[in-house]
Protein backbone atom coordinates (compact mmCIF):
# COMPACT_ATOMS: atom_id res chain seq x y z
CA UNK A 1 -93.57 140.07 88.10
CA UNK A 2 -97.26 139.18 87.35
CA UNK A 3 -99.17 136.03 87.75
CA UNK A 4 -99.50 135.60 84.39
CA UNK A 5 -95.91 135.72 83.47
CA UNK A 6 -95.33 133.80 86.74
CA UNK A 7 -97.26 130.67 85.46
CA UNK A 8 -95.93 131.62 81.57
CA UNK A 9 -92.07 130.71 82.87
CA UNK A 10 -93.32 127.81 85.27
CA UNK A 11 -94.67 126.32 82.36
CA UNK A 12 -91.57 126.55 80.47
CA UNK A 13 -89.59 125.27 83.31
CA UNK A 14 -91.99 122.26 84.00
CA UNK A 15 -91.57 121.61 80.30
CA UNK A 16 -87.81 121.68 80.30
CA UNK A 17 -87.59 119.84 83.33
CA UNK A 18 -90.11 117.03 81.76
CA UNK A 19 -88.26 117.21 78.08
CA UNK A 20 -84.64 117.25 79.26
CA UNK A 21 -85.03 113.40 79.95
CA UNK A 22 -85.91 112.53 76.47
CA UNK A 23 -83.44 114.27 75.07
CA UNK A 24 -80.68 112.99 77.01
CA UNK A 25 -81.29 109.58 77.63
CA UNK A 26 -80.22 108.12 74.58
CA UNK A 27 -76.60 109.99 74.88
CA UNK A 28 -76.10 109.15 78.82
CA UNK A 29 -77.80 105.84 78.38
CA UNK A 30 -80.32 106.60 81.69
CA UNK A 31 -81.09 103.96 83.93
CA UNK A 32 -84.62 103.26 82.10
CA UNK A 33 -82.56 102.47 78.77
CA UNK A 34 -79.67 100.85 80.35
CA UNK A 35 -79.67 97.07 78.83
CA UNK A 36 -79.15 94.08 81.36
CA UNK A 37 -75.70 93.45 81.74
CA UNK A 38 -74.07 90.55 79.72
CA UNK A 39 -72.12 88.36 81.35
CA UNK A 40 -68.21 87.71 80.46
CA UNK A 41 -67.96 84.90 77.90
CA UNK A 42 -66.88 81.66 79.61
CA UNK A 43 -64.00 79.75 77.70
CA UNK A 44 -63.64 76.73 80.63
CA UNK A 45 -65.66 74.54 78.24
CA UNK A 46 -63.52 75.11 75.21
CA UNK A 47 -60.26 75.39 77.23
CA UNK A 48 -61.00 71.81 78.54
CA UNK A 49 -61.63 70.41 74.67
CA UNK A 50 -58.50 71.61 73.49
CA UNK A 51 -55.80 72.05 75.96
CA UNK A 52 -54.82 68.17 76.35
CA UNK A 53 -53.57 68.55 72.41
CA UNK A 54 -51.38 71.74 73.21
CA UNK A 55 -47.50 70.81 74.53
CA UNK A 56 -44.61 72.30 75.58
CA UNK A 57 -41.46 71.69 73.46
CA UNK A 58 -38.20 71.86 74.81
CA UNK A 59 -34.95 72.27 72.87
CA UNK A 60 -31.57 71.39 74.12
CA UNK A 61 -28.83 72.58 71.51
CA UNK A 62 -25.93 71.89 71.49
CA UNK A 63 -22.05 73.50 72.58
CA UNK A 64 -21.44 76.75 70.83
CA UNK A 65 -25.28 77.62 69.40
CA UNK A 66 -26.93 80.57 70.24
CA UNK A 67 -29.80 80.08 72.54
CA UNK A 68 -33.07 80.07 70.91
CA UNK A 69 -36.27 83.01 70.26
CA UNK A 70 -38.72 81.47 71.35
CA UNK A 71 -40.71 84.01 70.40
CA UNK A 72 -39.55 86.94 67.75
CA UNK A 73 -39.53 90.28 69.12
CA UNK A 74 -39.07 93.49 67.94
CA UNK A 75 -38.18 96.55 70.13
CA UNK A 76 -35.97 97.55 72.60
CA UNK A 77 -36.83 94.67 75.31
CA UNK A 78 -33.61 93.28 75.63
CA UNK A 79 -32.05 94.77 78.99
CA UNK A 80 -35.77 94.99 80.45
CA UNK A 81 -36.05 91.05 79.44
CA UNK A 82 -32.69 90.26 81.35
CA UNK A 83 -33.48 91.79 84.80
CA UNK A 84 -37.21 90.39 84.13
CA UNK A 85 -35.71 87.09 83.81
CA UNK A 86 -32.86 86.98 86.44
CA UNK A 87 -36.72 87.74 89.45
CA UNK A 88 -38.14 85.26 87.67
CA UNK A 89 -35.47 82.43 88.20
CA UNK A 90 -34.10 83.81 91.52
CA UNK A 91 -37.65 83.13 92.86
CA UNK A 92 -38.90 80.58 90.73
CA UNK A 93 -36.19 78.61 88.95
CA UNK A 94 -34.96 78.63 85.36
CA UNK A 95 -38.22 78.50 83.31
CA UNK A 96 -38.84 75.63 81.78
CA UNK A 97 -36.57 73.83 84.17
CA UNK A 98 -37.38 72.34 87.83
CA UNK A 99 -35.37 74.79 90.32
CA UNK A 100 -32.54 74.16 91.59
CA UNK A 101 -31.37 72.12 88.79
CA UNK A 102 -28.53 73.85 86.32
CA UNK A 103 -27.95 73.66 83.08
CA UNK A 104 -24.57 72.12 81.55
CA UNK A 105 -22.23 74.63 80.76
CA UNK A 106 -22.07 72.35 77.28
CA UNK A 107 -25.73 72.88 76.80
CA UNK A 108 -27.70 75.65 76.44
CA UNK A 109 -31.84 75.49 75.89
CA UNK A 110 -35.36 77.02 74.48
CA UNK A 111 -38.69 75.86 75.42
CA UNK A 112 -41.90 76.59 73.14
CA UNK A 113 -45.24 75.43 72.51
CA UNK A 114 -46.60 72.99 70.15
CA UNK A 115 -49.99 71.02 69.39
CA UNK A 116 -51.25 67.86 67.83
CA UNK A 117 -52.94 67.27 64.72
CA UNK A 118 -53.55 63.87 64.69
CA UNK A 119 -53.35 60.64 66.67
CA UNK A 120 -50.15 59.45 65.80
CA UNK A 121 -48.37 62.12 67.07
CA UNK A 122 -47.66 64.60 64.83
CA UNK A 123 -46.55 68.19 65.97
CA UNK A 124 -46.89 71.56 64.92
CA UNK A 125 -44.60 74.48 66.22
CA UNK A 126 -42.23 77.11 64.80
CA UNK A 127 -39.03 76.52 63.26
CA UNK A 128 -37.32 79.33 65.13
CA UNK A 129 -37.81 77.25 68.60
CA UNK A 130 -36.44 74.02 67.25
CA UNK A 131 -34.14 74.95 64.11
CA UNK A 132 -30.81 74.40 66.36
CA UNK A 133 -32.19 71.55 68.43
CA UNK A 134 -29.50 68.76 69.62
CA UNK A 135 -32.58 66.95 71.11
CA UNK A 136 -35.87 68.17 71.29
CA UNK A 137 -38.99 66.88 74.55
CA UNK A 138 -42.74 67.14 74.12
CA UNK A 139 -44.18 67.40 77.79
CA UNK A 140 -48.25 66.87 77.52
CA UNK A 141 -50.95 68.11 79.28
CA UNK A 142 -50.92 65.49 81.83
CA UNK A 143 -47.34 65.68 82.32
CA UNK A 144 -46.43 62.61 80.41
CA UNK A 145 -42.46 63.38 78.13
CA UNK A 146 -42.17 62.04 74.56
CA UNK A 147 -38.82 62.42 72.58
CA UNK A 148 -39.57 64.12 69.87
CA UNK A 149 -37.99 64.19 65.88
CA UNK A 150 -38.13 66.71 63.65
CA UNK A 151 -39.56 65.56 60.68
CA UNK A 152 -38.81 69.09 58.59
CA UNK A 153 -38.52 72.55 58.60
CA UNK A 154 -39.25 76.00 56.65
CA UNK A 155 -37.46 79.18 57.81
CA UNK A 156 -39.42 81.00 55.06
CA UNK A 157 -42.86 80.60 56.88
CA UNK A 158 -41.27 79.64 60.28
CA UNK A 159 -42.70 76.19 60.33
CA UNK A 160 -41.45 72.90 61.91
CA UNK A 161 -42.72 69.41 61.97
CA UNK A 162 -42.18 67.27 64.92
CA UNK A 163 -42.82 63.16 65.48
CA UNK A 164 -43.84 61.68 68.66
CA UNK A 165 -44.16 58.15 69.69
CA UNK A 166 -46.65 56.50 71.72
CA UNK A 167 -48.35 53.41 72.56
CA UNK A 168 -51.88 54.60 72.59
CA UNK A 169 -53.92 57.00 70.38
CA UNK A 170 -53.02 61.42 71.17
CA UNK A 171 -55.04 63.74 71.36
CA UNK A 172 -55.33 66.59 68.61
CA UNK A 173 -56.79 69.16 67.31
CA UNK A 174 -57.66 70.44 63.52
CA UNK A 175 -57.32 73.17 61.84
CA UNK A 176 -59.63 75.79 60.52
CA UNK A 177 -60.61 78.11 57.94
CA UNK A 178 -58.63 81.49 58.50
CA UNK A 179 -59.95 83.00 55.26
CA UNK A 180 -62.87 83.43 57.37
CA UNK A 181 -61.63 85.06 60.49
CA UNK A 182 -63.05 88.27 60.98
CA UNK A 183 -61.74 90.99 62.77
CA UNK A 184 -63.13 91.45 66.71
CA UNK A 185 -63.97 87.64 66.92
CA UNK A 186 -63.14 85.99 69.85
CA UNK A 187 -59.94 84.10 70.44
CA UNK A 188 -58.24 81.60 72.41
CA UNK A 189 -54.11 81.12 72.89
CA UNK A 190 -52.54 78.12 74.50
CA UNK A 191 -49.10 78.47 75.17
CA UNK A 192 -46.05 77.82 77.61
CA UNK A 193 -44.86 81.68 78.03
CA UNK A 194 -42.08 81.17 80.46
CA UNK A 195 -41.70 77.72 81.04
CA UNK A 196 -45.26 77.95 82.51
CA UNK A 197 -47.25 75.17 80.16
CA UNK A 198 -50.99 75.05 79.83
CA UNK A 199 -51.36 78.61 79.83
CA UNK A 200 -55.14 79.80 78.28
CA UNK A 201 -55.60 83.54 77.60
CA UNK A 202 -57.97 85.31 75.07
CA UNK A 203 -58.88 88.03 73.26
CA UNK A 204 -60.16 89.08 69.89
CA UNK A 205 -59.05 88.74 66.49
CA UNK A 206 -57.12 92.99 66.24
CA UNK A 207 -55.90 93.01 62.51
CA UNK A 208 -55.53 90.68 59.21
CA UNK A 209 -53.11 90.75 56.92
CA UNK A 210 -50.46 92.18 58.10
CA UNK A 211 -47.05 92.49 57.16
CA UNK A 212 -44.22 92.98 60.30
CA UNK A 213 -41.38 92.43 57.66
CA UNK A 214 -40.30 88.87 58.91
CA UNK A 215 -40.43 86.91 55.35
CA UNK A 216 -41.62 87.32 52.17
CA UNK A 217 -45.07 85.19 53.51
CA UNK A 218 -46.17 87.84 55.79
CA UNK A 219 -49.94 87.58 56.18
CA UNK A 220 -50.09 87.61 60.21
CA UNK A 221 -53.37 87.98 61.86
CA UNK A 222 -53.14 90.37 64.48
CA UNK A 223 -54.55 89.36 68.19
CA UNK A 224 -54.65 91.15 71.55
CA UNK A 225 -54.45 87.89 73.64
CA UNK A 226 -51.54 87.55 75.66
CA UNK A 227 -48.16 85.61 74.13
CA UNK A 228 -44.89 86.03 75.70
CA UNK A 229 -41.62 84.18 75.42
CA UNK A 230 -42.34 80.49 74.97
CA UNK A 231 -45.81 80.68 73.36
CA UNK A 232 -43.87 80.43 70.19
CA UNK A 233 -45.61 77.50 67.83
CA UNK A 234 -48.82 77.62 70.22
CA UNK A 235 -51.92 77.03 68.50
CA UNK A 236 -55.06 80.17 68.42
CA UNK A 237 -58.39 78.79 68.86
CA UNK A 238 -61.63 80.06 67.32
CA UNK A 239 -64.69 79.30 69.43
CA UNK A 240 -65.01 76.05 67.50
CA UNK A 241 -61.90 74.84 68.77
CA UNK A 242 -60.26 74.94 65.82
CA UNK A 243 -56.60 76.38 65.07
CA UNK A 244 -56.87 78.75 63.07
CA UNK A 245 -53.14 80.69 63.19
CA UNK A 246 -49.84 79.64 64.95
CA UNK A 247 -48.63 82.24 67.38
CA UNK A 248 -45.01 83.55 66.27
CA UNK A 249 -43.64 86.78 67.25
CA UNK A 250 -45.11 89.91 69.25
CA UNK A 251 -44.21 93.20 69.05
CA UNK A 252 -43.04 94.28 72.50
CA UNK A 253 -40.92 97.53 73.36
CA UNK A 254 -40.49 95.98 77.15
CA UNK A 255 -39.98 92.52 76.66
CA UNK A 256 -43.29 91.25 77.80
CA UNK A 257 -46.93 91.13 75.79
CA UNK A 258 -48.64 94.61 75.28
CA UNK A 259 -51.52 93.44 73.14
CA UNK A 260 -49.72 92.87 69.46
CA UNK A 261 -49.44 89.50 69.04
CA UNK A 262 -48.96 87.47 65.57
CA UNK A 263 -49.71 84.61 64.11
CA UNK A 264 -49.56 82.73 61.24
CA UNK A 265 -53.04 82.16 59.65
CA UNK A 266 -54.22 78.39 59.34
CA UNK A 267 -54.85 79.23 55.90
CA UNK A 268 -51.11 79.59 54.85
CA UNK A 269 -49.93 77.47 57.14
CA UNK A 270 -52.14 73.71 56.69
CA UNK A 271 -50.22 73.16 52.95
CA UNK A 272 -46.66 73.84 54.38
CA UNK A 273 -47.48 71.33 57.14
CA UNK A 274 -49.11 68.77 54.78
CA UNK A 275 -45.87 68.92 52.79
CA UNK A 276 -43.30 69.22 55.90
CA UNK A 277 -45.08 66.05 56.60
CA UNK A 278 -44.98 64.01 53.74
CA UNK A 279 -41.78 65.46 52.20
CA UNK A 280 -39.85 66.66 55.08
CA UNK A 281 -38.98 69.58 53.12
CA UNK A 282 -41.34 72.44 51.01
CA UNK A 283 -41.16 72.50 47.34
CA UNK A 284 -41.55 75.94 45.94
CA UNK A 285 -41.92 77.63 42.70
CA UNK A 286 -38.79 79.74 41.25
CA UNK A 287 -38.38 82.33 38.69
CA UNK A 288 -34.93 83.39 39.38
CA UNK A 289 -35.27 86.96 40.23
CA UNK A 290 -34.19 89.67 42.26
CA UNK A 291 -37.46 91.95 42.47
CA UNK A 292 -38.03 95.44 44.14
CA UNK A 293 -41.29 97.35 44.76
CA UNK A 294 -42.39 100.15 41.81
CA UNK A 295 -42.33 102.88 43.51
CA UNK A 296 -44.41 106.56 41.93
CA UNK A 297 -41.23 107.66 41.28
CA UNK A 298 -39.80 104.48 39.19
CA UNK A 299 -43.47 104.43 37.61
CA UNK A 300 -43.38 107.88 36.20
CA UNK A 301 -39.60 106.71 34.88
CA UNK A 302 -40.46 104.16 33.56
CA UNK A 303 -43.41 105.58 31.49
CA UNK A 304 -46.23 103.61 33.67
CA UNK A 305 -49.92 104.50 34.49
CA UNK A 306 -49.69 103.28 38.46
CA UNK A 307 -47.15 101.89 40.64
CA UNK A 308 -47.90 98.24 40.07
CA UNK A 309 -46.06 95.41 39.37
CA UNK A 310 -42.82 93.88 40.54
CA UNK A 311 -39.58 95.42 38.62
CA UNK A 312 -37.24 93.32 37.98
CA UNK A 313 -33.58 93.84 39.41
CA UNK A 314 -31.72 91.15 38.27
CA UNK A 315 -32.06 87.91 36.78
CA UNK A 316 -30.18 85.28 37.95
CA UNK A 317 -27.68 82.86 35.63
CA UNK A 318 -29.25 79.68 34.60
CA UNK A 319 -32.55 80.78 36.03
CA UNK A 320 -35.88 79.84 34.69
CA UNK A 321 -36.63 83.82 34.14
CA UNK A 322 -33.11 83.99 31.93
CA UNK A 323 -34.29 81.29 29.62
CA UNK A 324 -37.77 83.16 29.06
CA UNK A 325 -35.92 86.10 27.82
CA UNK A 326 -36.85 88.16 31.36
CA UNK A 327 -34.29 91.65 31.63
CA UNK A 328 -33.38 93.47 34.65
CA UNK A 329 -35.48 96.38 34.35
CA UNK A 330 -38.90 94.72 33.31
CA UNK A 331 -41.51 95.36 35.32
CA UNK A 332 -43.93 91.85 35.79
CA UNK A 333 -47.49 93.21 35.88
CA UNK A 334 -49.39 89.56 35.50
CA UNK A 335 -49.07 86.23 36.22
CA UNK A 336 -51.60 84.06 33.76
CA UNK A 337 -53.81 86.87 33.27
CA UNK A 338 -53.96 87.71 37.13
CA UNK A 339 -52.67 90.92 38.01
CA UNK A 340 -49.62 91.42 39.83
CA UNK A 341 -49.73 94.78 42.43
CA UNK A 342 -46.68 94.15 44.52
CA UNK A 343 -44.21 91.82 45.06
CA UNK A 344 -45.52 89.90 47.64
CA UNK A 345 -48.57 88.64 45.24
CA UNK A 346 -45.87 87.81 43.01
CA UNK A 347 -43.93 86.14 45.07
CA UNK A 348 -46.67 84.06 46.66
CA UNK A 349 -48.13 83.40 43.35
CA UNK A 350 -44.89 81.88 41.91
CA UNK A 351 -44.18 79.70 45.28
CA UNK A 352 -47.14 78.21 45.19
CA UNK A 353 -46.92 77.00 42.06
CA UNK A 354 -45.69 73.45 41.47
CA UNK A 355 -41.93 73.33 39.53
CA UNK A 356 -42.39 72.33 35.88
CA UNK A 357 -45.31 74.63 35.50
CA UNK A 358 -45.49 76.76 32.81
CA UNK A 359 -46.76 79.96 33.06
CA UNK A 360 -47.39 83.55 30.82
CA UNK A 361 -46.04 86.94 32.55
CA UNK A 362 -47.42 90.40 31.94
CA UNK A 363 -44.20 92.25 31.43
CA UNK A 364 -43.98 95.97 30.80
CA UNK A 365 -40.55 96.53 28.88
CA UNK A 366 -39.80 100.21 27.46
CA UNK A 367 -43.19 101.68 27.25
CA UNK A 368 -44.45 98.42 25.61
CA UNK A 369 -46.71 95.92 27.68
CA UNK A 370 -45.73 91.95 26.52
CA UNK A 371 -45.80 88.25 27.26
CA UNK A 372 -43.16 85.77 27.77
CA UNK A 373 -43.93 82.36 28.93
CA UNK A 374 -41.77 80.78 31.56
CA UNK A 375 -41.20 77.51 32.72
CA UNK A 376 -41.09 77.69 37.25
CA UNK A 377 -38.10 76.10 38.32
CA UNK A 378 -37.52 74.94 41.67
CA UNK A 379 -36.36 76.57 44.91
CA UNK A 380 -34.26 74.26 46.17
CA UNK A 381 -32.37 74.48 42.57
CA UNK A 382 -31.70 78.39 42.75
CA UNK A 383 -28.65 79.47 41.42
CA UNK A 384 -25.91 81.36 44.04
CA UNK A 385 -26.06 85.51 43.62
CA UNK A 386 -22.65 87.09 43.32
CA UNK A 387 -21.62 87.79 47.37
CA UNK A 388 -18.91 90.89 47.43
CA UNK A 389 -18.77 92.89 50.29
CA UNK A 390 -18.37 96.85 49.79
CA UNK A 391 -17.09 98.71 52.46
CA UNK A 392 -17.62 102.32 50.80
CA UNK A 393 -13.74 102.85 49.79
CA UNK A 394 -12.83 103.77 46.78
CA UNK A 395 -9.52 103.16 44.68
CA UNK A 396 -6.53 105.56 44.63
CA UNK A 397 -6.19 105.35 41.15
CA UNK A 398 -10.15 106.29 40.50
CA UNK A 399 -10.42 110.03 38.80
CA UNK A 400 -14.43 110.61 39.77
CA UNK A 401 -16.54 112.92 37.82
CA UNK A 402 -17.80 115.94 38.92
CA UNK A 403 -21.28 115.43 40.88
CA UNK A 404 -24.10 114.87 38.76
CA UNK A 405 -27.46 114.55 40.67
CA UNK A 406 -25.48 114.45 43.65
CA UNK A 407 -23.36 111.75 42.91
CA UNK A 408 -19.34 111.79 41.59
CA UNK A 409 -18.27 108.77 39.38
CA UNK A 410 -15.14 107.20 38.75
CA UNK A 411 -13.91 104.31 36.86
CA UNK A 412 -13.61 100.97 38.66
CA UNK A 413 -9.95 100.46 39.10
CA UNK A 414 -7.98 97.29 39.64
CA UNK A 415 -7.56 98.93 43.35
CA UNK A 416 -11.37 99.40 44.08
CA UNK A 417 -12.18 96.25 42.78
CA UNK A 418 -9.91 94.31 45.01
CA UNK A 419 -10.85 96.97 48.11
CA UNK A 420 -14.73 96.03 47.75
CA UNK A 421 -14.21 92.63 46.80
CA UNK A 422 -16.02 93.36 43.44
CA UNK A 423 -16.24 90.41 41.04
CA UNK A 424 -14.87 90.72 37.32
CA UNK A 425 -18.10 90.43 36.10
CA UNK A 426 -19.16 93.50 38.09
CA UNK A 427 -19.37 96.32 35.13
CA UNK A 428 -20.26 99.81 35.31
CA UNK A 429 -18.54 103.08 37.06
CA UNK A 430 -17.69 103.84 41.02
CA UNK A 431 -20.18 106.03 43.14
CA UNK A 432 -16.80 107.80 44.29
CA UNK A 433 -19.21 110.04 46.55
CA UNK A 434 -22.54 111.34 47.30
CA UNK A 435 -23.79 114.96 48.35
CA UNK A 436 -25.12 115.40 51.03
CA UNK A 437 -29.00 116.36 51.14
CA UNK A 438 -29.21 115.98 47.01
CA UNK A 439 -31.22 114.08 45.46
CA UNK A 440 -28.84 111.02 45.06
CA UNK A 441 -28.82 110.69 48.71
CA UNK A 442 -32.18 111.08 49.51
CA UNK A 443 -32.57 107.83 47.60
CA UNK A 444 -29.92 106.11 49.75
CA UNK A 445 -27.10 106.00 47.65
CA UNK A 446 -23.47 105.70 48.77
CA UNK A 447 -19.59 105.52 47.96
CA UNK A 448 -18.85 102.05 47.03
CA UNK A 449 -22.39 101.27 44.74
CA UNK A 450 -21.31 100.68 41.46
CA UNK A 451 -23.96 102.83 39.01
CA UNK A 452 -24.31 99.92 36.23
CA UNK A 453 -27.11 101.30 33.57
CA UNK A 454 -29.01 105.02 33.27
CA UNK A 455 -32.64 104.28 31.40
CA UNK A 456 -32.37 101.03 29.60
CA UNK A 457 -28.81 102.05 28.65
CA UNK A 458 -25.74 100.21 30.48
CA UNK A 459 -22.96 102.21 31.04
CA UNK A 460 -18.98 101.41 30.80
CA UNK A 461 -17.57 105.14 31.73
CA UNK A 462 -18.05 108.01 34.26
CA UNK A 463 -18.41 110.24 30.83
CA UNK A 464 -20.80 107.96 29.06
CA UNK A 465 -23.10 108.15 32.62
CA UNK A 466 -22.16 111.92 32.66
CA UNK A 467 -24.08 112.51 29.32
CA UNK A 468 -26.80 109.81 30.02
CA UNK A 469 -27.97 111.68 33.03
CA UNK A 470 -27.51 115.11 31.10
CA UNK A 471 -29.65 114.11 28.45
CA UNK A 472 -31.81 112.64 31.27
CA UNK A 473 -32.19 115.43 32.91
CA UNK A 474 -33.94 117.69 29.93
CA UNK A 475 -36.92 115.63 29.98
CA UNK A 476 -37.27 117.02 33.77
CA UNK A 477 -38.59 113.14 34.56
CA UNK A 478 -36.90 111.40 37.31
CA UNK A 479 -34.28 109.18 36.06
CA UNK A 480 -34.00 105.18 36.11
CA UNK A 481 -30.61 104.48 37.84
CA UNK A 482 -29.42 100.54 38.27
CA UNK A 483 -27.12 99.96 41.64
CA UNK A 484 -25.16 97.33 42.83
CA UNK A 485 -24.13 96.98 46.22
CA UNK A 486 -22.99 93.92 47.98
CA UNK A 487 -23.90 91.38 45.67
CA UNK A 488 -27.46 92.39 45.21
CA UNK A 489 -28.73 94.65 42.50
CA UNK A 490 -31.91 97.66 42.54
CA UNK A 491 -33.27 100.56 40.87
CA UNK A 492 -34.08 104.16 41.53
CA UNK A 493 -35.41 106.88 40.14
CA UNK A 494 -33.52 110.29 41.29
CA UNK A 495 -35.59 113.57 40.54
CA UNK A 496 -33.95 116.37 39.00
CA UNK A 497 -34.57 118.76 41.39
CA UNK A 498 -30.93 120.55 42.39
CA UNK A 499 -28.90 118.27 39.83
């Protein structure tokens, strides 16, 4: 090699070796663009404010009722809970009891977590931990024990009131704006997971809005701080101090908290608490129906543009929806002029609406959009749904149908009527059976439904449904199919495909 091409590939090395730096540096973060470290957020301050307003509720029930959640779980914990559980007393006692102390064989108990919200002693905490309570104790911060009352409840939100007496003035907390919660905020929970009150963890704010299919209210906000058994009705703190959700359930497939925590945002919560308060009870908006989600398939039957709306099952006698002229098979697509995409924002829209009020539904009714004005009703007022009990048998004297779209009708005898417990007001023809793999059952129908309507047409006889879903079936659109089953009416829409 020559000196000249010597020096040529030192130079290129040198220049690599002074370039390669630059490059890099920004991907590897290199020590001359590392940032100084931050140091971990310090919640002593704020867990000092706020903890003396945070209790732990304990529920004694009474002989004979089940022993309370104190806090909702889903997943298979159970077994894992039990052994967890039976350490946990054998070294430290029964929680929420001092050890060594048993409980009455007559008794059985739940302990939870509640807080203050104002100075005369008014508490905040699930229903689930205190819906059986015989007698219910508020332990404070400072160890102090109040008999508590329970003032009201509301299963539909999972919301109790409590009353505690005392001679001087409690501490509390307030609530705050959830509408603005953002998602990665920090967040405080106070709770008494275990029996072990005056517990602080944190986290951040994981998810809004979500939905874990507990109630038709679902709007949890989603948090990675720790909750366990007995954090139940525990207030989460923003950085202000303020409670802004009430921590409910987790989702847990070994018993104990993996990061999925819920709670009920402040938001939804502060009314139902003003009202458990004053009324002792929540007044809610009815319309009187039984209302299932549009799905595509139910759209395209039904001749719609998108799968919005809420369609309308059933209507229930003497209902506010009945007197405004509402059908099963409607489809509500607005509530005063505000558009309706599921049925939770119907449902929420209607409850929150005070009884008396009158109001104009969107309704889209055999290809035709319309208005009908309705008068809300009251919840407490709702009228009792049919309750029969089908246990998929059919009647000896029933002749079904061949299968059509995978299903075999048959006429509702005297003896299938009595065997399911069907009511005599229960009209339309026997699912006798279903095929296996057709299109029927991929839709989750079953021997024992009762097929009452095909389209808008109602149907009285396996032939009259025989020729409803032939005729049906030459349009090559999936068909509209009403089904009751124990008590409770729904639609589908069954494609064509194999019938």
């Amino acid at each position: 090699m020559t000196k000249t091409k010597t020096r040529i590939l030192t130079a290129l090395a040198l220049t690599t070796a002074l370039t390669a730096p630059a490059l890099i540096a920004p991907m590897f973060n290199a020590p001359a663009a590392i940032a100084a470290p931050q140091a971990v957020q310090d919640f002593s301050d704020l867990a000092a404010k706020v903890t003396p307003a945070v209790v732990n509720v304990a529920v004694t029930m009474k002989a004979g009722a089940d022993d309370g959640e104190d806090v909702r779980m889903s997943g298979p914990q159970d077994k894992q809970m039990e052994e967890f559980m039976k350490r946990f007393s054998e070294r430290f006692g029964q929680p929420g009891r001092p050890q060594g102390k048993q409980r009455p064989a007559e008794k059985s108990q739940a302990v939870g977590t509640g807080f203050i919200i104002d100075a005369k002693g008014t508490v905040v905490t699930n229903y689930h931990v205190v819906s059986k309570a015989d007698s219910i104790t508020v332990t404070m911060a400072d160890g102090t024990k109040l008999p508590a009352k329970l003032m009201g409840g509301d299963e539909k939100t999972d919301l109790a009131v409590l009353k505690v007496e005392s001679d001087k003035p409690l501490p509390y907390v307030s609530f705050g704006d959830a509408s603005k919660v953002r998602v990665g905020q920090a967040v405080m929970a106070v709770g008494n997971p275990f029996g072990l009150g005056g517990t602080v963890t944190t986290g951040i704010v994981s998810a809004r809005g979500r939905d874990i299919q507990s109630g038709p209210f679902d709007d949890y906000i989603q948090t990675d701080a720790a909750i366990n058994r007995g954090n139940s009705g525990g207030p989460l703190f923003d950085m202000d101090g303020k409670v802004i959700g009430i921590n409910t359930a987790i989702y847990s497939p070994t018993g104990g908290n993996i990061g999925l925590g819920f709670a009920i945002p402040s938001s939804q919560a502060e009314p139902v608490v003003a009202q458990l308060k004053d009324n002792g009870r929540v007044e809610r908006g009815l319309l009187g129906v039984q209302i299932q989600p549009v799905t595509k398939e139910l759209a395209e039957s039904l001749s719609l543009k998108a799968d919005k709306g809420a369609l309308v099952a059933m209507v229930q006698p003497d209902s506010p929806a009945l007197a405004a002229g509402i059908k099963s098979g409607d489809v509500i697509m607005s509530v005063d002029g505000k558009k309706v995409d599921g049925i939770k924002e119907l449902t929420r829209t209607i409850s929150a609406m005070k009884p008396g009020t009158s109001v104009k539904l969107g309704v889209w009714r055999d290809g035709k959009d319309m208005t009908v004005t309705a008068k809300v009703g009251d919840q407490k007022e709702e009228s009792a749904i049919i309750k029969a009990k089908a246990d998929g048998k059919q009647g000896e004297a029933a002749k079904p149908e061949p299968m059509a779209y995978g299903v075999s009708l048959a006429p509702i005898s005297p003896e299938a009527r009595k065997q399911l417990g069907l009511d005599s007001a229960v009209a339309g023809v026997l699912v006798a059976a279903v095929e296996p793999g057709s299109p029927a059952d991929d839709q989750g129908l079953k021997a024992g439904d009762v097929l009452q309507q095909v389209g808008r047409d109602a149907i009285d006889s396996p032939k009259m449904a025989a020729e409803k879903l032939k005729e049906a079936k030459k349009t090559g659109k999936p068909v509209l199919m009403k089904i009751y089953r124990e008590g409770m009416t729904r639609f589908v829409a069954i494609s064509p495909r194999a019938a």
